[in-house]
PDB file of N, CA and C in Angstrom:
ATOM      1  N   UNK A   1     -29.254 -15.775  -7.172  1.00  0.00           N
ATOM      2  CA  UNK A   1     -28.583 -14.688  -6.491  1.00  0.00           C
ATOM      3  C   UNK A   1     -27.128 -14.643  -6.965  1.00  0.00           C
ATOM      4  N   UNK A   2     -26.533 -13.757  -7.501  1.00  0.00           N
ATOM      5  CA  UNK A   2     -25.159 -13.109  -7.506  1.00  0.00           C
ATOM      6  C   UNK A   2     -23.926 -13.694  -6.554  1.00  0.00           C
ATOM      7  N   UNK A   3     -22.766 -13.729  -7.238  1.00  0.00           N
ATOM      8  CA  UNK A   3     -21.956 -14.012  -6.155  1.00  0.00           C
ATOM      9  C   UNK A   3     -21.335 -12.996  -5.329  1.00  0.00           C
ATOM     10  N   UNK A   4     -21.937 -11.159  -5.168  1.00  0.00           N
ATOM     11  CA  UNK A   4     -21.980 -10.539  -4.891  1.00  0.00           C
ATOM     12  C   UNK A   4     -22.395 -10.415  -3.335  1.00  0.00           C
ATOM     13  N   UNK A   5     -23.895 -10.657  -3.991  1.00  0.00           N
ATOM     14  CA  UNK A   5     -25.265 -10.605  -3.260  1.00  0.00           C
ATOM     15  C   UNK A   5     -24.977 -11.454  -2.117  1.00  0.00           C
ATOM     16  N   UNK A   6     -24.141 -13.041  -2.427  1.00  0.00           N
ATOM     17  CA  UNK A   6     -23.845 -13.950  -1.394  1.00  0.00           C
ATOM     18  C   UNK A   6     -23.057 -13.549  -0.624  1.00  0.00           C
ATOM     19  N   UNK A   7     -21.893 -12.925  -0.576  1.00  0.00           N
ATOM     20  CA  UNK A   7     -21.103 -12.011   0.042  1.00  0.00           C
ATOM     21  C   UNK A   7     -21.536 -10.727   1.295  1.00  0.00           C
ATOM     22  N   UNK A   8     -22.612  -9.913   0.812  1.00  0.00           N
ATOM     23  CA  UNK A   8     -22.738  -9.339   1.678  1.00  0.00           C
ATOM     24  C   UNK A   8     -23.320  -7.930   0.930  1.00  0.00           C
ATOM     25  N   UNK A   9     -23.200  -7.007   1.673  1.00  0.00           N
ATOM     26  CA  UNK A   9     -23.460  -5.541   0.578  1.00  0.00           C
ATOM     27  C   UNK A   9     -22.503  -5.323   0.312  1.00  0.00           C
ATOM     28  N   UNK A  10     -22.490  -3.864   0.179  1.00  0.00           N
ATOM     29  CA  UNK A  10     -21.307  -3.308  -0.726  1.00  0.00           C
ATOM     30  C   UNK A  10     -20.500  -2.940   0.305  1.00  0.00           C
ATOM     31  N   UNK A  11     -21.023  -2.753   2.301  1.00  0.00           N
ATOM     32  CA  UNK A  11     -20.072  -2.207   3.017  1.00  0.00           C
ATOM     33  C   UNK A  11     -19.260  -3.544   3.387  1.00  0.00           C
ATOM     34  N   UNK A  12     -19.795  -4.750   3.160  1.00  0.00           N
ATOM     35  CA  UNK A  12     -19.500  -5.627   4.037  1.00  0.00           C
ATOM     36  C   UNK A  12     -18.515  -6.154   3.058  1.00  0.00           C
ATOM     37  N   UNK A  13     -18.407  -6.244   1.651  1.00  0.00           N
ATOM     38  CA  UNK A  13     -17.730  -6.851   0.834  1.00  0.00           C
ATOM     39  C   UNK A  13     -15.988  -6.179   0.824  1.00  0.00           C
ATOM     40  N   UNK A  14     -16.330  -4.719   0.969  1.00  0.00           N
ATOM     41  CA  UNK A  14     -15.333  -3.746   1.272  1.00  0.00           C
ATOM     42  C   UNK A  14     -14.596  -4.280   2.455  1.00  0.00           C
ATOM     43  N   UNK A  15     -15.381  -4.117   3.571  1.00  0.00           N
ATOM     44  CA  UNK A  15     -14.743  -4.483   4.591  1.00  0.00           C
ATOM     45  C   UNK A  15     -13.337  -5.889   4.503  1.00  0.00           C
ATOM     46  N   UNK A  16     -14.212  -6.832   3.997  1.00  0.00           N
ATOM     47  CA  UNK A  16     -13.696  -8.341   3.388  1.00  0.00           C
ATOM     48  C   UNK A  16     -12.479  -7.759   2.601  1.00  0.00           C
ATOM     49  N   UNK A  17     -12.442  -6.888   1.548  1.00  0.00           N
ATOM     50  CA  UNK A  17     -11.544  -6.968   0.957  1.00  0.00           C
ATOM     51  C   UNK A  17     -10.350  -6.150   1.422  1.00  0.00           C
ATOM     52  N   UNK A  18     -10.572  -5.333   2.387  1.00  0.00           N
ATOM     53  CA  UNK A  18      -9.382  -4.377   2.992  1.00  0.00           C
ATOM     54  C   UNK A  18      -9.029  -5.464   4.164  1.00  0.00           C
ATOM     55  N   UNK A  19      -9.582  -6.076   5.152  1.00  0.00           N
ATOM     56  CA  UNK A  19      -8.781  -7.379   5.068  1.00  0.00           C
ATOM     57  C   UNK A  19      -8.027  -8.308   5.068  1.00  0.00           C
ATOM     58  N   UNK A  20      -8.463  -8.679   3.643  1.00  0.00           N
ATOM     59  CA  UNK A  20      -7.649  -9.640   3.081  1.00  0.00           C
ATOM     60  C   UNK A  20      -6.695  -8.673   2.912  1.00  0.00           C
ATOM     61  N   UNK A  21      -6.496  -8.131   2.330  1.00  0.00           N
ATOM     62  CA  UNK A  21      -5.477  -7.216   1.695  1.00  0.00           C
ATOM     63  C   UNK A  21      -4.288  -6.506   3.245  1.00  0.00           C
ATOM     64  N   UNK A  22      -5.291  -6.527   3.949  1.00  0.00           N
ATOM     65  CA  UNK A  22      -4.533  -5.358   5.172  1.00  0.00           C
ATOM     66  C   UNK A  22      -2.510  -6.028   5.723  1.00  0.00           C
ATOM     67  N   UNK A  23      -2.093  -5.332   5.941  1.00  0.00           N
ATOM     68  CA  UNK A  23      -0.535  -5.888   6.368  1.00  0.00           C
ATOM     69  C   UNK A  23      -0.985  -4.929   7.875  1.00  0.00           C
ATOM     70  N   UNK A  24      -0.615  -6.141   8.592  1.00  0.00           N
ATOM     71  CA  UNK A  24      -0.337  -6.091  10.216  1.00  0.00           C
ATOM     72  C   UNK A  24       0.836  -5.030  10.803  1.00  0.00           C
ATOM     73  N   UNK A  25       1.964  -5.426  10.367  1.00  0.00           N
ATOM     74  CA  UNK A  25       3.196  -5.661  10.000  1.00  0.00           C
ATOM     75  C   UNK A  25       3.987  -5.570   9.332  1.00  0.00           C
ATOM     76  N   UNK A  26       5.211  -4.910   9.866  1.00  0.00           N
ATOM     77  CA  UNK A  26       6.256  -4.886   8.851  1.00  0.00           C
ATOM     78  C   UNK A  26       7.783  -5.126   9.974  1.00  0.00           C
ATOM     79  N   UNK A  27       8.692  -5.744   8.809  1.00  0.00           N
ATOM     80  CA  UNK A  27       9.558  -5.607   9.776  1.00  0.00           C
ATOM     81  C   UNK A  27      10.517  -4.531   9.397  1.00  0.00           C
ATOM     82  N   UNK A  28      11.320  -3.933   9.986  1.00  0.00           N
ATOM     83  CA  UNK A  28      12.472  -2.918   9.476  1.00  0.00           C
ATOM     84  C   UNK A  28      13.144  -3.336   8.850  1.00  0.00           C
ATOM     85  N   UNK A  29      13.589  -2.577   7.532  1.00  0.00           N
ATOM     86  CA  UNK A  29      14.684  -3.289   7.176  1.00  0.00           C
ATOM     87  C   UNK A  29      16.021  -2.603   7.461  1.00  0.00           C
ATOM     88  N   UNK A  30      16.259  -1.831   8.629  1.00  0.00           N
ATOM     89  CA  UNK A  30      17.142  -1.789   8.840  1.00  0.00           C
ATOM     90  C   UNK A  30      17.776  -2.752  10.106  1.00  0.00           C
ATOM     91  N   UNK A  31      16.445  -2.413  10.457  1.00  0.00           N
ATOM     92  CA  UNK A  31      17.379  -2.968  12.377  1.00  0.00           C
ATOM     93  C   UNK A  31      16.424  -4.381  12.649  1.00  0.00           C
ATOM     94  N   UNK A  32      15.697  -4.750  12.020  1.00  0.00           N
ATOM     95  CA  UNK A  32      14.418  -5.877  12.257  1.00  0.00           C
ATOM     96  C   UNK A  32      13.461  -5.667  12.898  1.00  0.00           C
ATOM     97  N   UNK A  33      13.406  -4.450  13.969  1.00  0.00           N
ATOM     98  CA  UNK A  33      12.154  -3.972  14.749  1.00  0.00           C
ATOM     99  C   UNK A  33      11.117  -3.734  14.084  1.00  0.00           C
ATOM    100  N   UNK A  34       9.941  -4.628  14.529  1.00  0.00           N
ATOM    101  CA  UNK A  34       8.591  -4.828  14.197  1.00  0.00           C
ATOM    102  C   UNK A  34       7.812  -3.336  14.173  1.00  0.00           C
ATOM    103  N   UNK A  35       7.169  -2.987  13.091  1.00  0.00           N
ATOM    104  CA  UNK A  35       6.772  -1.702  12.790  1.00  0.00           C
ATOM    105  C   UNK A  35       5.432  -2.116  12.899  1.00  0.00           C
ATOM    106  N   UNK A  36       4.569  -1.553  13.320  1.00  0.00           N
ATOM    107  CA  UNK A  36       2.807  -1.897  13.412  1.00  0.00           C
ATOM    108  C   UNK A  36       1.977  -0.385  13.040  1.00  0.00           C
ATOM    109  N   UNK A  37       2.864   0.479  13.199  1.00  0.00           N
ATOM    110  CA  UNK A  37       2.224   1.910  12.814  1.00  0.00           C
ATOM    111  C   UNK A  37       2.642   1.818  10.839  1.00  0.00           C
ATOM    112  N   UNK A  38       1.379   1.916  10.304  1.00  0.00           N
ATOM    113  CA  UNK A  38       1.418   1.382   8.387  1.00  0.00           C
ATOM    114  C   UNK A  38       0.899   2.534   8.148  1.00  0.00           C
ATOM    115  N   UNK A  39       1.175   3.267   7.198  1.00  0.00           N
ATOM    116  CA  UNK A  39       0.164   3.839   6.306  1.00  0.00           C
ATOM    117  C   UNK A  39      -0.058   3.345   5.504  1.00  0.00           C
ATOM    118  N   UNK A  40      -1.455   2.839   4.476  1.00  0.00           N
ATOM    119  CA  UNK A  40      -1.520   2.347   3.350  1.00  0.00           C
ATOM    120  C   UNK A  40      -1.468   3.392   2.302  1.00  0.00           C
ATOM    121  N   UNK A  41      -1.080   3.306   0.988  1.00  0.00           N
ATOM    122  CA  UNK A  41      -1.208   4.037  -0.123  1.00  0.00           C
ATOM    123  C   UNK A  41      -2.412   3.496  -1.008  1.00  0.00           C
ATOM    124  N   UNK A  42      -3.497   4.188  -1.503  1.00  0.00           N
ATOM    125  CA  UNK A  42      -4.420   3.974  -2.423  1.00  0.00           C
ATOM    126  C   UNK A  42      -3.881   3.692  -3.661  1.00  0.00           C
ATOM    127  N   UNK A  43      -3.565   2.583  -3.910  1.00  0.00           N
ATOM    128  CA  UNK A  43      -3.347   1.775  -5.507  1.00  0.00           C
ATOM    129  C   UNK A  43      -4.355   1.751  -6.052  1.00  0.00           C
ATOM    130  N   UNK A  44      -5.387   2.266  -6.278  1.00  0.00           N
ATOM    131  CA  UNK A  44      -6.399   1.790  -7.234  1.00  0.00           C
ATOM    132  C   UNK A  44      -6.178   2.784  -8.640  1.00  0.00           C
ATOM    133  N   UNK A  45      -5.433   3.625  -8.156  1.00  0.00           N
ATOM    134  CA  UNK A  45      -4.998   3.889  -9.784  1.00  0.00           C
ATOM    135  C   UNK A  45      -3.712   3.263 -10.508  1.00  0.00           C
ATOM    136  N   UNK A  46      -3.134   2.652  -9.987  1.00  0.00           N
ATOM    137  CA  UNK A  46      -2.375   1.864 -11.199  1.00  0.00           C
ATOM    138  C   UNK A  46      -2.666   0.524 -11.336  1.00  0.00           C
ATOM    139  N   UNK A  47      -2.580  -0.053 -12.181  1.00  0.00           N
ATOM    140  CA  UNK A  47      -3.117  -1.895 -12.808  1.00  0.00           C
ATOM    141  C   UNK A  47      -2.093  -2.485 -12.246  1.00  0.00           C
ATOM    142  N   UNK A  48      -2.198  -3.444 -11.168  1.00  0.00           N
ATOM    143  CA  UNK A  48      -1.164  -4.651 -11.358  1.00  0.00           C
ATOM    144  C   UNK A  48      -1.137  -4.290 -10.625  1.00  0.00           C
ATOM    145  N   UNK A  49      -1.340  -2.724  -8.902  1.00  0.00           N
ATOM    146  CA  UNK A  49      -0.443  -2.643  -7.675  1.00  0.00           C
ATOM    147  C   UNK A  49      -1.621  -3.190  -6.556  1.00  0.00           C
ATOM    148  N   UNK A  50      -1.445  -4.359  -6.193  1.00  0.00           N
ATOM    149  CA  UNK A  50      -2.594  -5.092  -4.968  1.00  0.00           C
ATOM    150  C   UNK A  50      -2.102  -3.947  -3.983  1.00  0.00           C
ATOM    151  N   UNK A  51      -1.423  -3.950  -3.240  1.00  0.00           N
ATOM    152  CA  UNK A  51      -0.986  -3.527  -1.980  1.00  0.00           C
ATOM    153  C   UNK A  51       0.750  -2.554  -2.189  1.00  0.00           C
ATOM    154  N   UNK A  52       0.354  -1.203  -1.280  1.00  0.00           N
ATOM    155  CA  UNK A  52       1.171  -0.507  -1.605  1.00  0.00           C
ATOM    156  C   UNK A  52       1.790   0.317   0.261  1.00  0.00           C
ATOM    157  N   UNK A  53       2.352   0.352   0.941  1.00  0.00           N
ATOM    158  CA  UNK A  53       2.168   0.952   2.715  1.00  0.00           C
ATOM    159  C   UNK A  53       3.761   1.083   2.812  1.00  0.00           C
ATOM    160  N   UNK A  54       3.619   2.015   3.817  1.00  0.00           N
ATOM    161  CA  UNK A  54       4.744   2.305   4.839  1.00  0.00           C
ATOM    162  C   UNK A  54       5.004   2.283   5.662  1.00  0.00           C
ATOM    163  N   UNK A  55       6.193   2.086   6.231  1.00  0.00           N
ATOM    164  CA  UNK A  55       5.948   2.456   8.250  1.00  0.00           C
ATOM    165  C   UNK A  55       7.292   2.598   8.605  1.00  0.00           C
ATOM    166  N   UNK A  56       7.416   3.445   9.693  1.00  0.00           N
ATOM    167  CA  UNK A  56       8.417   4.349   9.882  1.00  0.00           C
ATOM    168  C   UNK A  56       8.818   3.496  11.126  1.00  0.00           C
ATOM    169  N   UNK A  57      10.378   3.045  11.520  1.00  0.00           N
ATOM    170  CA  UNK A  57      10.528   2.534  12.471  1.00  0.00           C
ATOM    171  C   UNK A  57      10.344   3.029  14.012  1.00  0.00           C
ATOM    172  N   UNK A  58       9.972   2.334  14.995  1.00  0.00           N
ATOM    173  CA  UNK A  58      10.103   3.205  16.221  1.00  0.00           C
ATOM    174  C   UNK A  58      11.189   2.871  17.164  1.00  0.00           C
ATOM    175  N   UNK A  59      12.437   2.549  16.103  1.00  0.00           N
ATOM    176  CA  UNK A  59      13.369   2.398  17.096  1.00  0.00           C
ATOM    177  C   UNK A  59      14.638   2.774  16.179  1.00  0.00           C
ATOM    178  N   UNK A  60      14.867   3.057  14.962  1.00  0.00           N
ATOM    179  CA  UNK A  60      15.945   3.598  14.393  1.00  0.00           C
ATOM    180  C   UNK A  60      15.507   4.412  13.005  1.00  0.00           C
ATOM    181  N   UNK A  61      14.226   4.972  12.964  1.00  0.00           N
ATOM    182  CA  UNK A  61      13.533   5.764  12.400  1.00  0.00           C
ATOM    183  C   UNK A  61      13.310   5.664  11.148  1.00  0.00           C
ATOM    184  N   UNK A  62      13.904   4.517  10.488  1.00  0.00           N
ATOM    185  CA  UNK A  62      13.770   4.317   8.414  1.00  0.00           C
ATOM    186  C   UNK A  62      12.590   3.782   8.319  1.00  0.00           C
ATOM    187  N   UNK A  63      12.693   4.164   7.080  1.00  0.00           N
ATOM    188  CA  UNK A  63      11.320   3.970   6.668  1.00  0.00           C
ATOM    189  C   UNK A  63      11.599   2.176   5.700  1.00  0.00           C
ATOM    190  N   UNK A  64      10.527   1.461   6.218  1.00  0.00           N
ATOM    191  CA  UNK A  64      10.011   0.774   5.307  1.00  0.00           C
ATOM    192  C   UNK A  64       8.884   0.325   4.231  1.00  0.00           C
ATOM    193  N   UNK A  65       9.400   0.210   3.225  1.00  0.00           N
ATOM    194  CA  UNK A  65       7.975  -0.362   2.460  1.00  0.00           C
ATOM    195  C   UNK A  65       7.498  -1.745   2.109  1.00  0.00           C
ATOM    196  N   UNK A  66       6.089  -1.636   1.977  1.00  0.00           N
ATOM    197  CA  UNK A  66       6.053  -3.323   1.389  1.00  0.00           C
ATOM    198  C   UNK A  66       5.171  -2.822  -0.200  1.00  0.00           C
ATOM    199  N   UNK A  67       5.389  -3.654  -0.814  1.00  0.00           N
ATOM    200  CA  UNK A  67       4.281  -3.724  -2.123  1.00  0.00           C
ATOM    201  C   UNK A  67       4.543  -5.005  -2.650  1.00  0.00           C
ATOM    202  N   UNK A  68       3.051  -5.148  -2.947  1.00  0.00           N
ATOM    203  CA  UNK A  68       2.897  -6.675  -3.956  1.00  0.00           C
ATOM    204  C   UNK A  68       1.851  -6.294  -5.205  1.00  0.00           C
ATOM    205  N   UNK A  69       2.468  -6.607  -6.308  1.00  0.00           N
ATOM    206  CA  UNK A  69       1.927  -6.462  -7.337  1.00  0.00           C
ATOM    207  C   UNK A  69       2.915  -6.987  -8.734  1.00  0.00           C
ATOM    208  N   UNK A  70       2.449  -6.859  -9.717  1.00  0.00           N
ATOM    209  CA  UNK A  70       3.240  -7.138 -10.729  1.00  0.00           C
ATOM    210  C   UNK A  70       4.443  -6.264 -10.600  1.00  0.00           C
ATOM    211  N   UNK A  71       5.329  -6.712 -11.692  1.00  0.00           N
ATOM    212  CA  UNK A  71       7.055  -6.150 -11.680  1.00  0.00           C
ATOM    213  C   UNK A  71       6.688  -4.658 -12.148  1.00  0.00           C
ATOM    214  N   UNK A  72       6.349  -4.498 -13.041  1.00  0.00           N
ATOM    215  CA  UNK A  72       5.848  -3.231 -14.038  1.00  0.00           C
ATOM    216  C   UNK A  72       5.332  -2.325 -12.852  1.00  0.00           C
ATOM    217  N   UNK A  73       4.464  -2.572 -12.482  1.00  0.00           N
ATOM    218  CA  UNK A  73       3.636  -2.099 -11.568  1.00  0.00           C
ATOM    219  C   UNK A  73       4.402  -1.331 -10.271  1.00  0.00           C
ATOM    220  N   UNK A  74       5.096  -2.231  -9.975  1.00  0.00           N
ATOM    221  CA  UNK A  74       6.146  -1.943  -8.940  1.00  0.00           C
ATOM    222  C   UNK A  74       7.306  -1.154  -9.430  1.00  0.00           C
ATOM    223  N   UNK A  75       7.707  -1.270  -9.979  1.00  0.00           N
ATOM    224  CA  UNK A  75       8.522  -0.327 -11.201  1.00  0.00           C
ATOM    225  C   UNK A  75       8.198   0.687 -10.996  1.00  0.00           C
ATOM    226  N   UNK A  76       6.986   1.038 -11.341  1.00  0.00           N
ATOM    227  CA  UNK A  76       6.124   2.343 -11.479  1.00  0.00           C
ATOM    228  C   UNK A  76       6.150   3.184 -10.221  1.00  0.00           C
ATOM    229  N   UNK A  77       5.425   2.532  -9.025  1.00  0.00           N
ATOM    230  CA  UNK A  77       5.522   2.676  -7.487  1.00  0.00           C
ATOM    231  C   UNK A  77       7.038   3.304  -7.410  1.00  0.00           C
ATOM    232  N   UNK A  78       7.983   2.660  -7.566  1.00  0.00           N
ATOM    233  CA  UNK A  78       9.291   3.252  -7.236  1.00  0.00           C
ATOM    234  C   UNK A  78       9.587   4.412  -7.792  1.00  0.00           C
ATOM    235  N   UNK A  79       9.310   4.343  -9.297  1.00  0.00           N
ATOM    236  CA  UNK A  79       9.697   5.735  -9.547  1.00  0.00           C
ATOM    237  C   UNK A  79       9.140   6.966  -9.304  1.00  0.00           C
ATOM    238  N   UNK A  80       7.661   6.751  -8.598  1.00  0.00           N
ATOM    239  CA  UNK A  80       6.592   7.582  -7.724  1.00  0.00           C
ATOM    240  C   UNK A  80       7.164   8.044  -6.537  1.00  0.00           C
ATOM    241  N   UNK A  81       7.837   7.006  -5.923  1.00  0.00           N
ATOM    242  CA  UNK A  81       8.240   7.411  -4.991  1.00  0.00           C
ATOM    243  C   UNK A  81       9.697   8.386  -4.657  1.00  0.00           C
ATOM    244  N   UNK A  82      10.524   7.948  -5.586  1.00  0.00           N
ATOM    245  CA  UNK A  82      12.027   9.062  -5.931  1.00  0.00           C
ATOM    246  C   UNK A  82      11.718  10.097  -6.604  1.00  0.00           C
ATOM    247  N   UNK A  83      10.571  10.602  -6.818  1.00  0.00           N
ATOM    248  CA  UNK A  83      10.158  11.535  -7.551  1.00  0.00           C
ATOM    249  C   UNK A  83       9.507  12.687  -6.031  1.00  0.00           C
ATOM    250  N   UNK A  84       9.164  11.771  -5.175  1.00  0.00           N
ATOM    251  CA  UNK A  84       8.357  12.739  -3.870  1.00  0.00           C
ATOM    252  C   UNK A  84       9.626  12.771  -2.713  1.00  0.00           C
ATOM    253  N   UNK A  85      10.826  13.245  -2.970  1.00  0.00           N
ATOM    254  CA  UNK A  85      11.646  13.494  -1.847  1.00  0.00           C
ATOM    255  C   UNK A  85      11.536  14.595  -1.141  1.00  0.00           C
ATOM    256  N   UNK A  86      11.789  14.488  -0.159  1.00  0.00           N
ATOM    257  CA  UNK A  86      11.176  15.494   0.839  1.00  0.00           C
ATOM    258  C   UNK A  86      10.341  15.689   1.718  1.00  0.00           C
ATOM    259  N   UNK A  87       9.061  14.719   1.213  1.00  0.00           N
ATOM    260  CA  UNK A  87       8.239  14.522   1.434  1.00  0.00           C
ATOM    261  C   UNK A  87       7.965  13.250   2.957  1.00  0.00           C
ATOM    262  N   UNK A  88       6.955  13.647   4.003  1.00  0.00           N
ATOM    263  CA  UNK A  88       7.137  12.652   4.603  1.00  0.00           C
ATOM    264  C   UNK A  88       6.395  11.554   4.196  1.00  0.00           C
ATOM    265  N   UNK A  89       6.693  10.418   5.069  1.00  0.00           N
ATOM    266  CA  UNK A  89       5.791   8.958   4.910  1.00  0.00           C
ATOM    267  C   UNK A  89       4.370   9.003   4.637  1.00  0.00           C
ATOM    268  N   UNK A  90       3.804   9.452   6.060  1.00  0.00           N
ATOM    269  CA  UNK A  90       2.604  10.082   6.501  1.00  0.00           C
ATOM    270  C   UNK A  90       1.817  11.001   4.893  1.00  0.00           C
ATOM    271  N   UNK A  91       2.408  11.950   4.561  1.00  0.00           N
ATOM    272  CA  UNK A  91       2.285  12.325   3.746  1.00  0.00           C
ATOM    273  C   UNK A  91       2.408  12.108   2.256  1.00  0.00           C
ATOM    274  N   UNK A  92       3.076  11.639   1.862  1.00  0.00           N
ATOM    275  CA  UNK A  92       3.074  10.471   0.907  1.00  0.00           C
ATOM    276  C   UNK A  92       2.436   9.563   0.938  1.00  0.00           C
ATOM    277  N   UNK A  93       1.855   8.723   1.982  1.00  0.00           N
ATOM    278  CA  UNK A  93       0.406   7.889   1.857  1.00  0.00           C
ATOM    279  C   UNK A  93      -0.263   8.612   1.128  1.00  0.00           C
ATOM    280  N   UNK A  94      -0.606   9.715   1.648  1.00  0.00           N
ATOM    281  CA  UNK A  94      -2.039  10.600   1.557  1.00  0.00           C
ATOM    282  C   UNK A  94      -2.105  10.810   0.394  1.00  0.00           C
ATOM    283  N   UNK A  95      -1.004  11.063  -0.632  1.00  0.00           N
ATOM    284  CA  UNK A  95      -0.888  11.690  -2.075  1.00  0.00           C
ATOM    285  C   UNK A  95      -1.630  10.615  -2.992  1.00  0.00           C
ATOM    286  N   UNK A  96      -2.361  11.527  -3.915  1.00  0.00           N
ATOM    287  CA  UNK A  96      -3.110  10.604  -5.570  1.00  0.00           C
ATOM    288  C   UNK A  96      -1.843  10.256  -6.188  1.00  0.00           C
ATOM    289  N   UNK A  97      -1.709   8.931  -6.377  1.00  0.00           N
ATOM    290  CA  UNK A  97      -1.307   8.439  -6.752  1.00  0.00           C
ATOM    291  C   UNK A  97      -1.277   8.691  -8.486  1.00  0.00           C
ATOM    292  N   UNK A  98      -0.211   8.991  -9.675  1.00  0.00           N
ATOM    293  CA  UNK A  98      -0.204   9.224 -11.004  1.00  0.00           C
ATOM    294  C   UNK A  98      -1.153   7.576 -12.119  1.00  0.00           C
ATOM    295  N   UNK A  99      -2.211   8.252 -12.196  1.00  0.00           N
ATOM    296  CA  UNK A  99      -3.214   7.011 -13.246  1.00  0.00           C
ATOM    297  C   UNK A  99      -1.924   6.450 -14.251  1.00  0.00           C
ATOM    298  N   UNK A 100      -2.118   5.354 -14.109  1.00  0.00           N
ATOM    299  CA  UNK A 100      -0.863   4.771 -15.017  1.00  0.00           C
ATOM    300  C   UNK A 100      -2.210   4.152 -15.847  1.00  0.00           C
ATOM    301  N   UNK A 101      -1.806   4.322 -17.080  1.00  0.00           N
ATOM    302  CA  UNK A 101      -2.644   3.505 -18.246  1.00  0.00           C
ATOM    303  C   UNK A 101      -2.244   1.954 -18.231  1.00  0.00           C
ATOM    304  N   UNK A 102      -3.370   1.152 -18.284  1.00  0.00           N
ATOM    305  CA  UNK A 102      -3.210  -0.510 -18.343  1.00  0.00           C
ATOM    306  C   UNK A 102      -2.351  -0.758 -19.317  1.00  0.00           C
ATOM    307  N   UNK A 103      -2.107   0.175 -20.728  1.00  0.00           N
ATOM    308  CA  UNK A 103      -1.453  -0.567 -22.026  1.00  0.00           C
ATOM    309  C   UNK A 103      -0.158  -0.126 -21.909  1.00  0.00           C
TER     310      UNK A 103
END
């Protein structure tokens, strides 16, 4: 049997991996107030971005982000993101993300 197969199906493996992956939490970086409302961003189109989210404070309203992934990668993320001004948090989750080529 697969080390797939040992895992679970395909809903259960999913499940496992959003997860591992999921952030609880964030703290502000403005004021330190614990943010628990996240949007995640769908990274699966660029190489190197594990984890990409936001969350808007509920007590002095900035926005924070977290991402973990390679430098490049993150690089990339940023300049995605100064490119969508105007735009809210909420809404900017939601956006396709630009396919960055692996090379």
């Amino acid at each position: 049997m697969g080390e797939a197969k040992r895992r679970g199906d395909r809903g259960k493996r999913v499940e496992q991996a959003v997860e591992r992956d999921s952030i609880k939490s964030l703290a502000c970086n403005d004021c330190g107030t614990t943010i628990t409302a996240i949007e995640r961003y769908d990274t699966r189109r660029i190489p190197g971005l594990d984890v990409a989210c936001v969350g808007k404070c509920p007590k002095c309203s900035a926005l924070t982000y977290a991402v973990h992934g390679t430098a490049e990668a993150k690089e990339f993320f940023a300049q995605f993101l100064s490119e969508q001004k105007g735009i809210s948090p909420a809404d900017s989750a939601r956006l396709l993300l630009p396919r960055k080529s692996a090379g």
